[in-house]
Structures are given as structure tokens and as C-alpha cells.
Protein backbone atom coordinates (compact mmCIF):
# COMPACT_ATOMS: atom_id res chain seq x y z
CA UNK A 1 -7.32 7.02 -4.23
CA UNK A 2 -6.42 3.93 -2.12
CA UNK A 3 -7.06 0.49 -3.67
CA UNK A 4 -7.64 -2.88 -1.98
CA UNK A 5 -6.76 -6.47 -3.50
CA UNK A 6 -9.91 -7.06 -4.42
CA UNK A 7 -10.34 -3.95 -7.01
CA UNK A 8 -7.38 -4.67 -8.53
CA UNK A 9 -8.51 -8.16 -9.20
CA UNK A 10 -11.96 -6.66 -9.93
CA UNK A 11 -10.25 -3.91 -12.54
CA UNK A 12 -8.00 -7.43 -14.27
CA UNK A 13 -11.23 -9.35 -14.65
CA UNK A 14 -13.06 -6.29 -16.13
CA UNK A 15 -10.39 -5.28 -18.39
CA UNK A 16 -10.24 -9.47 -19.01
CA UNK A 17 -6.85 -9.90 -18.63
CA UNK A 18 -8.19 -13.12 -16.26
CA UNK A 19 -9.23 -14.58 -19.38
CA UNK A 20 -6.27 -13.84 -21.58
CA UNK A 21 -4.19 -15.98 -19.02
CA UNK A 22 -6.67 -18.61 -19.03
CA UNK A 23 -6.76 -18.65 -22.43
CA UNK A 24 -2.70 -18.90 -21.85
CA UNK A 25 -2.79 -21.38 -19.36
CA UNK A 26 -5.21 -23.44 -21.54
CA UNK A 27 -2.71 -23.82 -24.68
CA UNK A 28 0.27 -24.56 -22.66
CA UNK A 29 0.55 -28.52 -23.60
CA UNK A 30 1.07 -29.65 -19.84
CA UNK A 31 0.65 -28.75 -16.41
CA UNK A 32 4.64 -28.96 -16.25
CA UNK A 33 4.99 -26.21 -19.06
CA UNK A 34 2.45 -24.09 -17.19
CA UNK A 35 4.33 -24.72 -14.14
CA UNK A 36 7.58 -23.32 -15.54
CA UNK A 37 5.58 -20.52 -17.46
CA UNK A 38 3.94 -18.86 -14.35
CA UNK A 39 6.26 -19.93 -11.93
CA UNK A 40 7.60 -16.28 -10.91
CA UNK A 41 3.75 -15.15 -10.37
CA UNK A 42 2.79 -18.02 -7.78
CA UNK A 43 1.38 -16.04 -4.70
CA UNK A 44 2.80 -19.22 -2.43
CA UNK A 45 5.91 -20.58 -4.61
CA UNK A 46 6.38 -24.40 -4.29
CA UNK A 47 7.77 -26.92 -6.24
CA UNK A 48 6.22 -28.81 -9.55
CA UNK A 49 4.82 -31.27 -7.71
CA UNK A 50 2.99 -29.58 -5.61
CA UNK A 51 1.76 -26.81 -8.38
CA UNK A 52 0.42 -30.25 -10.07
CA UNK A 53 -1.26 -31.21 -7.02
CA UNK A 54 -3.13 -27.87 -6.68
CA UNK A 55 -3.29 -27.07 -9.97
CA UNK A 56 -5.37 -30.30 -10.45
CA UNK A 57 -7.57 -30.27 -7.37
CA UNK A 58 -8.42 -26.65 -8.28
CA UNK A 59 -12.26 -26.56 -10.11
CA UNK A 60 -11.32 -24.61 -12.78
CA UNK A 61 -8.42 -21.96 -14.13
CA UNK A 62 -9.91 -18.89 -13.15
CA UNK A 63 -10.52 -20.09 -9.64
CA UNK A 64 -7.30 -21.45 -10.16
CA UNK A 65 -5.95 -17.79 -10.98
CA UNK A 66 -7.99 -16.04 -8.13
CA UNK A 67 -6.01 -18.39 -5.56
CA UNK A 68 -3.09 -18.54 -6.47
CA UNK A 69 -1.98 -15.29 -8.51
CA UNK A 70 -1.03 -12.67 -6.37
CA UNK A 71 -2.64 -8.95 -7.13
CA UNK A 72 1.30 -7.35 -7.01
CA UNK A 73 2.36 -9.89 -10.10
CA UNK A 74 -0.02 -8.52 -12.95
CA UNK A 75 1.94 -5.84 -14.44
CA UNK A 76 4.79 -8.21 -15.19
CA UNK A 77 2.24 -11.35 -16.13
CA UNK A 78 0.70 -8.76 -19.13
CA UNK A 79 4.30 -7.82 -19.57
CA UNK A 80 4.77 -11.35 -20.58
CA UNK A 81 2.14 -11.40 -22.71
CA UNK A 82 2.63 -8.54 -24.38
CA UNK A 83 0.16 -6.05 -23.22
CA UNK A 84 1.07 -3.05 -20.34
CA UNK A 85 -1.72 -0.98 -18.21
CA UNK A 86 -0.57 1.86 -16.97
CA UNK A 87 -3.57 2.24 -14.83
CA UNK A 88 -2.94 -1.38 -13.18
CA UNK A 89 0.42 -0.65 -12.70
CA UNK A 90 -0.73 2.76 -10.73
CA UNK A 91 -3.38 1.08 -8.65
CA UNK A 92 -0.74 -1.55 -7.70
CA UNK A 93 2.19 0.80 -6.62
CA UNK A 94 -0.44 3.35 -4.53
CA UNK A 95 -1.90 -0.39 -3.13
CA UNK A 96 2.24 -0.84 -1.99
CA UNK A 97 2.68 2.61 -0.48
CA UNK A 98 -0.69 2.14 1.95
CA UNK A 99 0.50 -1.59 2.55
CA UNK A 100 4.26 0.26 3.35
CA UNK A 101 2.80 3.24 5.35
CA UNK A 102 0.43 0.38 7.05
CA UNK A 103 3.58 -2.52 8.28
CA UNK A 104 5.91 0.90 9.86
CA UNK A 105 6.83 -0.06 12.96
CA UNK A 106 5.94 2.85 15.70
CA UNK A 107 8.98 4.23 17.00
CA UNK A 108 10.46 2.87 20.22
CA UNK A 109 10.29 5.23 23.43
CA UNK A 110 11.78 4.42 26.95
CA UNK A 111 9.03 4.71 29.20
CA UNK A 112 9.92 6.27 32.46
CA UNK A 113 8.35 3.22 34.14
CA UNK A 114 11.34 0.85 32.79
CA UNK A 115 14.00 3.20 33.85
CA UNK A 116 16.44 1.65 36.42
CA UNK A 117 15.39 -2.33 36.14
């Protein structure tokens, strides 16, 4: 079965992993120590600054973690928290090999009409 962003997001908030990383996020003692805690699962890495900047405009964590953690980083965010889904991990890597198949470049034929310029 194929899987989309969106249902592996779905199958994280279902299986409320979402909230365990809140619940992460919310006992880190600073937005600097949450910075240097997620910063290897930022969907656009920047520096602290900026993650303080967003981080504090955003309305709350969870849209917070909907914007900003990217679908391909869960495994090793529950790996850091001590938890593994094998299922995740299977939707992610058949999610790869459709994005893979999907970005191949076509192969590159001389057309007759370009022959002698």
C-alpha cells in the first residue's frame, strides 16, 4: 500500500506519539534546550535564533510539530524517546520508494529532429 504525508502524520497522532513530544517539548526548561534537543528533526533547519522566532510565533506545540517536523524524521524522534514502530517505520520507507520511483529522471533520447545542428 502507498502512503502519503498526511497518513503518516494521521497514524503518529493516532498512535499519540504527537503528544508524547509535546509532552517532551513542554518539560524541556527553555526554548534553547528544545532547540538543541530536536534540532536533527527540523523539516527547514535554521539557526537558534530563528527556531526561537518561530517557535514563539507558532500558536501552540502541536501546530508547532505539524509545521515544522518532517513525516521522514519520526522513527528516529521515538528512537530518542525510547519507543520504535515498526509499522511507522514501514509506511515511511514504502512513502520513500514512491517519492524515489516518482523524482527518476526519464531517460534522455536524441531525437532525430536535433541531429546535425
Amino acid at each position: 500500500m502507498a502512503y502519503e504525508k498526511r497518513e503518516i502524520v494521521t497514524y503518529a497522532k493516532d498512535n499519540s506519539y504527537t503528544d508524547k513530544l509535546q509532552k517532551r517539548i513542554e518539560y524541556l526548561p527553555s526554548v534553547a534546550a528544545i532547540y538543541r534537543d530536536l534540532k536533527n528533526f527540523l523539516n527547514n533547519p535554521c539557526s537558534e535564533s530563528t527556531f526561537r522566532k518561530r517557535f514563539k510565533i507558532s500558536s501552540s506545540i502541536e501546530t508547532w510539530i505539524n509545521d515544522n517536523i518532517y513525516y521522514k524524521n519520526w522513527p528516529d524522534i521515538l528512537e530518542k524517546m525510547g519507543t520504535q514502530d515498526s509499522i511507522l517505520e514501514k509506511m515511511i520507507e514504502e512513502a520513500g520508494q514512491i517519492w524515489k520511483k516518482a523524482n527518476k529522471k526519464p531517460p534522455l533520447i536524441d531525437p532525430p529532429i536535433c541531429r546535425g545542428f
